[in-house]
C-alpha atoms as a PDB file:
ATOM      1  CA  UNK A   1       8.966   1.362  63.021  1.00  0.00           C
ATOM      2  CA  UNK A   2      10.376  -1.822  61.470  1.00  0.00           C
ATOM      3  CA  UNK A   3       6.857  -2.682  60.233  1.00  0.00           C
ATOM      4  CA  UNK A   4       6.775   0.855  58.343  1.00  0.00           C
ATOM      5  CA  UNK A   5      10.241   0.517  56.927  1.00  0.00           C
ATOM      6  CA  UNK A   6       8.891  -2.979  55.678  1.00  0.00           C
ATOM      7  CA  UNK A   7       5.652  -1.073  54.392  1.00  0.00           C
ATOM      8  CA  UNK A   8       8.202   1.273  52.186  1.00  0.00           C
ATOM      9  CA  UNK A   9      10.310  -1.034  50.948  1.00  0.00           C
ATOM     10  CA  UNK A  10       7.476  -2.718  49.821  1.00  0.00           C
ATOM     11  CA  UNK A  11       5.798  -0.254  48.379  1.00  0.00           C
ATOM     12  CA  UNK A  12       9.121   1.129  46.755  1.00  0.00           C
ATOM     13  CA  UNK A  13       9.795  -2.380  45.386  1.00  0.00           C
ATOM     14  CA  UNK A  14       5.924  -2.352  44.072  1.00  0.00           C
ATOM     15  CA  UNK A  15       6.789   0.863  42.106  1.00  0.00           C
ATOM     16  CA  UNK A  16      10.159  -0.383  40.534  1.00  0.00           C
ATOM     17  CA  UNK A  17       8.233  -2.957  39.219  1.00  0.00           C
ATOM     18  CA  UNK A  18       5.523  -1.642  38.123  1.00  0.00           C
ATOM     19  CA  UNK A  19       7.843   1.145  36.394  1.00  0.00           C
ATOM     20  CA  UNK A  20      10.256  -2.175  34.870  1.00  0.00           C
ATOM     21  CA  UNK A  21       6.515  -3.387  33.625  1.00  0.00           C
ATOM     22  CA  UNK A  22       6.094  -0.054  32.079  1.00  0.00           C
ATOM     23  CA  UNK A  23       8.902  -0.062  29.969  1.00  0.00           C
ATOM     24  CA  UNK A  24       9.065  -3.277  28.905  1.00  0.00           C
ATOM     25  CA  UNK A  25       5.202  -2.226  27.362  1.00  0.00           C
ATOM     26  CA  UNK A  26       6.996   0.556  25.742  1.00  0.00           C
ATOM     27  CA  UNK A  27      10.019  -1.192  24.686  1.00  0.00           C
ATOM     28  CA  UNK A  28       7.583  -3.943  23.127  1.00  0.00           C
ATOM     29  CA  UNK A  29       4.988  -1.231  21.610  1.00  0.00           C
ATOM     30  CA  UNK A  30       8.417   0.661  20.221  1.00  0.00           C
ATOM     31  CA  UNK A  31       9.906  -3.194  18.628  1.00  0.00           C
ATOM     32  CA  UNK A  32       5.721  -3.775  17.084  1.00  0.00           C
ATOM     33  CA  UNK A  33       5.819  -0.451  15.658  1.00  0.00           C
ATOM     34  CA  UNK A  34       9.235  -0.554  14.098  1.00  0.00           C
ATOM     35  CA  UNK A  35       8.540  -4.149  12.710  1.00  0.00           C
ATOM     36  CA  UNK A  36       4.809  -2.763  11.116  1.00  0.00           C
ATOM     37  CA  UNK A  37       6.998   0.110   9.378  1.00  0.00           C
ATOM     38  CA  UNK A  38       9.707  -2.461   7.892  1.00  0.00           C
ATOM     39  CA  UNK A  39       6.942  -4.275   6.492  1.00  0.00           C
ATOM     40  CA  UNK A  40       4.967  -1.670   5.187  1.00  0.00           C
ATOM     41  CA  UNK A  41       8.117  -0.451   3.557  1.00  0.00           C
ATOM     42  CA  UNK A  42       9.351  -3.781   2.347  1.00  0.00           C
ATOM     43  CA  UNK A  43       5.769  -3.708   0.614  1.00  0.00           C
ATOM     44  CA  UNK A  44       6.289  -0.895  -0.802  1.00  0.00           C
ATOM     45  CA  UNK A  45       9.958  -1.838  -2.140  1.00  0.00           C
ATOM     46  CA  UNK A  46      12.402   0.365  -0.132  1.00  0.00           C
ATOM     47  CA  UNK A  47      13.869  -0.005   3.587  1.00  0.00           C
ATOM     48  CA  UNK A  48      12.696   1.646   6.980  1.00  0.00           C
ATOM     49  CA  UNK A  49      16.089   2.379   7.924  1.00  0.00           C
ATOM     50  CA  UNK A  50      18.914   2.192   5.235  1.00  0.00           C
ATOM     51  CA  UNK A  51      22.624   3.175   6.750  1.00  0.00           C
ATOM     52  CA  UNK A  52      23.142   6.498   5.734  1.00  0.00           C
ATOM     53  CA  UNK A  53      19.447   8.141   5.869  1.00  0.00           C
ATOM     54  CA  UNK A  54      17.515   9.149   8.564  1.00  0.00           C
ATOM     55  CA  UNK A  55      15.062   6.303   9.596  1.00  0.00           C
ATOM     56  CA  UNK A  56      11.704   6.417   7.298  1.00  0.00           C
ATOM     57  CA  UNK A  57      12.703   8.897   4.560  1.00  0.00           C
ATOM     58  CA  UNK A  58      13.940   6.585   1.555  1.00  0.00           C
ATOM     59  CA  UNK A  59      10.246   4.450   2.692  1.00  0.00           C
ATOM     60  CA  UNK A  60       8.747   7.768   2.852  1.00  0.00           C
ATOM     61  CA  UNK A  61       9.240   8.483  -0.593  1.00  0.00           C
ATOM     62  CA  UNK A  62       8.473   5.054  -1.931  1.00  0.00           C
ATOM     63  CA  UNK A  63       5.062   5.189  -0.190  1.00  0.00           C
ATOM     64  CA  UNK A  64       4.469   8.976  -2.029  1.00  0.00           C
ATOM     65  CA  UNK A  65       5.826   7.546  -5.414  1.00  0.00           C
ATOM     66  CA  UNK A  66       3.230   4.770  -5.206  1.00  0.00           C
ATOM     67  CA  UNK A  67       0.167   7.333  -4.247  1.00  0.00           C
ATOM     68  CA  UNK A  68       1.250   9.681  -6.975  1.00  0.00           C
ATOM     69  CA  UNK A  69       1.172   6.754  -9.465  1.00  0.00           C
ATOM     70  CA  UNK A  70      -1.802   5.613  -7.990  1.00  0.00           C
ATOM     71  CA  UNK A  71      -3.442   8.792  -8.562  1.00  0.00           C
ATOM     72  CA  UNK A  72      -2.425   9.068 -12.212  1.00  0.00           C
ATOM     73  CA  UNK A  73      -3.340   5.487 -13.043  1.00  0.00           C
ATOM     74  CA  UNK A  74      -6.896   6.266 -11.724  1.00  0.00           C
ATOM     75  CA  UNK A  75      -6.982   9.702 -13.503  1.00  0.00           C
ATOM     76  CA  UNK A  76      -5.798   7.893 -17.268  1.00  0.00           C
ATOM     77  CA  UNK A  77      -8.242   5.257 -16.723  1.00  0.00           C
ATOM     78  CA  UNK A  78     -11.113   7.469 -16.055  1.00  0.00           C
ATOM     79  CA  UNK A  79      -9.960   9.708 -19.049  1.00  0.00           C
ATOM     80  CA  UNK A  80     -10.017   6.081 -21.123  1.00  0.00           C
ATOM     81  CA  UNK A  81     -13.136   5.292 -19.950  1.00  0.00           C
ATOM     82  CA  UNK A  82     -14.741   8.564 -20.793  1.00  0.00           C
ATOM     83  CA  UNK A  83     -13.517   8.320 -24.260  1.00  0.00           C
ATOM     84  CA  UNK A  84     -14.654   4.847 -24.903  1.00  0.00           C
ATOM     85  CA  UNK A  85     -18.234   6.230 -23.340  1.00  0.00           C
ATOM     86  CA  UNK A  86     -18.181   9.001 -25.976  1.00  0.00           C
ATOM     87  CA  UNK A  87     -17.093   6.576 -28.550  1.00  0.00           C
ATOM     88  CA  UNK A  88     -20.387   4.297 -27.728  1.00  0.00           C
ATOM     89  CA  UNK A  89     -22.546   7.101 -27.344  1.00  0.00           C
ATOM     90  CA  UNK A  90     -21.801   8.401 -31.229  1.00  0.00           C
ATOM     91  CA  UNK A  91     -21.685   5.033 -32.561  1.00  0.00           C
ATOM     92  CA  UNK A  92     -25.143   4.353 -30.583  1.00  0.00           C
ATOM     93  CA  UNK A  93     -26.499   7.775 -31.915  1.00  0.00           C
ATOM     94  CA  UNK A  94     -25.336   6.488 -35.242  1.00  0.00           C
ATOM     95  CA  UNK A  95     -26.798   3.872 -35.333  1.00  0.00           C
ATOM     96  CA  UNK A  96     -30.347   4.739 -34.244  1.00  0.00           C
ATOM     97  CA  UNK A  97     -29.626   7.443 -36.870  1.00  0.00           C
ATOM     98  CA  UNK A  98     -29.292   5.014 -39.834  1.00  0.00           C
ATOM     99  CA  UNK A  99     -32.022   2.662 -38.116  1.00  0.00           C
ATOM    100  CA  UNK A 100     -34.351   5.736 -38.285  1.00  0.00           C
ATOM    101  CA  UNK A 101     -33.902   6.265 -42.165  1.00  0.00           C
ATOM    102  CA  UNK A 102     -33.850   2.612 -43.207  1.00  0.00           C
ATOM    103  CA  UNK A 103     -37.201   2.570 -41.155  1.00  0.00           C
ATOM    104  CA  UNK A 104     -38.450   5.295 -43.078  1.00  0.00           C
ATOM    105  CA  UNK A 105     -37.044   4.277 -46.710  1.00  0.00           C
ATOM    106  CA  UNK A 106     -38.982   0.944 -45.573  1.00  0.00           C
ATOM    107  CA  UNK A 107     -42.609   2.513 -44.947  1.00  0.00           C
ATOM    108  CA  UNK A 108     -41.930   4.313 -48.041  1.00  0.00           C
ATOM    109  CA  UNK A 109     -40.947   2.252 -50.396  1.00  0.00           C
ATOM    110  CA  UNK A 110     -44.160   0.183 -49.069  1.00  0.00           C
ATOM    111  CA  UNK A 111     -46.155   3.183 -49.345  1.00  0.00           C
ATOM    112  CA  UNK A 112     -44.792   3.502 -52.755  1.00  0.00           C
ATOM    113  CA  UNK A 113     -45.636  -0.412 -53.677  1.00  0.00           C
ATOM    114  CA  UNK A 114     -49.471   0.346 -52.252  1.00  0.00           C
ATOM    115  CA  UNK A 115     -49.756   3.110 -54.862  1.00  0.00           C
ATOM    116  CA  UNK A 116     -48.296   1.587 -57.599  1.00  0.00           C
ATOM    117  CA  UNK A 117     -50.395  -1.637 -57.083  1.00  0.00           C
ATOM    118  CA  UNK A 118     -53.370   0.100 -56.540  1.00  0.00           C
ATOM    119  CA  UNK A 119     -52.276   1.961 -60.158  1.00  0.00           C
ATOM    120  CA  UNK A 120     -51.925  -1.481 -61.965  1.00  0.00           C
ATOM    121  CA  UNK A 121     -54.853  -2.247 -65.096  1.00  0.00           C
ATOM    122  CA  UNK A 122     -55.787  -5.486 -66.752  1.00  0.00           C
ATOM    123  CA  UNK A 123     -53.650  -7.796 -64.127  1.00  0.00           C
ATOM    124  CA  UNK A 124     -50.643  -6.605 -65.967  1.00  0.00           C
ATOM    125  CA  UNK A 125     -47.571  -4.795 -64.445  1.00  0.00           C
ATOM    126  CA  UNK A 126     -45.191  -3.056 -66.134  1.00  0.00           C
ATOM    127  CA  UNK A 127     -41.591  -1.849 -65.369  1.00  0.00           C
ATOM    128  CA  UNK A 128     -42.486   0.936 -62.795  1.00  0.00           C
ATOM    129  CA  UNK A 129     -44.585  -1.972 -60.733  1.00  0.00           C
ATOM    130  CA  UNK A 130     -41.166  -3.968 -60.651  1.00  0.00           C
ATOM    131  CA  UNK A 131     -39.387  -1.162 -59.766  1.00  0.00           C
ATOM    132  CA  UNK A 132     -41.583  -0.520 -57.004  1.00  0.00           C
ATOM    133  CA  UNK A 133     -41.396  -4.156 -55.653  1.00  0.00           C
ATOM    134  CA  UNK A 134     -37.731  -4.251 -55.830  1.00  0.00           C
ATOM    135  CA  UNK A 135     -37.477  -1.237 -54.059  1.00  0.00           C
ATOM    136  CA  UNK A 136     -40.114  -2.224 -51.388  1.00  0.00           C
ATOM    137  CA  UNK A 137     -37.455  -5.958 -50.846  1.00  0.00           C
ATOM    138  CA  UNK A 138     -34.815  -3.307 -50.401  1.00  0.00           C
ATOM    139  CA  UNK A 139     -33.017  -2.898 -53.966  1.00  0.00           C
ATOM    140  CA  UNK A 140     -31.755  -0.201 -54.877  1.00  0.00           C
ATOM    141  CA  UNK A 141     -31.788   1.251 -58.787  1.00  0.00           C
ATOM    142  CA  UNK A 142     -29.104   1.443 -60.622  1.00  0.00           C
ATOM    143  CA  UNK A 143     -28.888   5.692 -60.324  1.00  0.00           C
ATOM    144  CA  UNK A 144     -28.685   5.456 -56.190  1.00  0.00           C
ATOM    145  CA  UNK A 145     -25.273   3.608 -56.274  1.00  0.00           C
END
């Protein structure tokens, strides 16, 4: 009988302890968790639990401030970035516009020099054959400015 009251007692003792053990896990996890949310709070610029409000609410609203500014940072940049795209794209369009034309004012004008070349008698060239090879080295006359 003594044996089994030792057996309790030892098992009884076993269980306090292992229920001390228990809550000195909680008490920890509880002290880790509340020392994570003070410093993700003190990141974000506010307290976890200022004296008059309820624990978390004055960090809760910090942490939604930052997400909403966040979100509108990305959304202006996006809408910058779009507009500088469109910007590029109509300057690049532009540009291979005016490229085009000069191209063609080019293979023209040579065109034109052929002709008149092919046009000239004696060896001698007159005003239109100057004309021509000024406007083939990319002159203009004096009625296109």
């Amino acid at each position: 009988m003594l044996e089994r009251q030792i057996l309790i007692g030892l098992v009884a003792g076993g269980s306090v302890l292992a229920l001390v053990a228990w809550g000195r896990h909680g008490y920890a996890e509880r002290d880790k968790l509340a020392a994570d949310a003070q410093q993700i709070c003190a990141t974000a610029q506010s307290d976890y639990a200022p004296a008059k409000e309820t624990a978390g609410v004055t960090c809760r609203k910090a942490i939604a401030e930052l997400a909403r500014f966040k979100v509108e940072t990305n959304a202006a940049s996006a809408e910058i970035l779009a507009g500088a795209m469109a910007d590029a794209t109509t300057r690049n369009t532009k540009a291979a516009e005016q490229a085009r034309q000069a191209a063609d004012a080019a293979r023209a004008a040579a065109q034109h020099m052929e002709a008149v070349d092919a046009a000239v008698e004696d060896d001698r060239v007159g005003r239109a054959w100057f004309d021509a090879l000024n406007r083939a080295g990319g002159l203009r006359d004096k009625a296109e400015r």
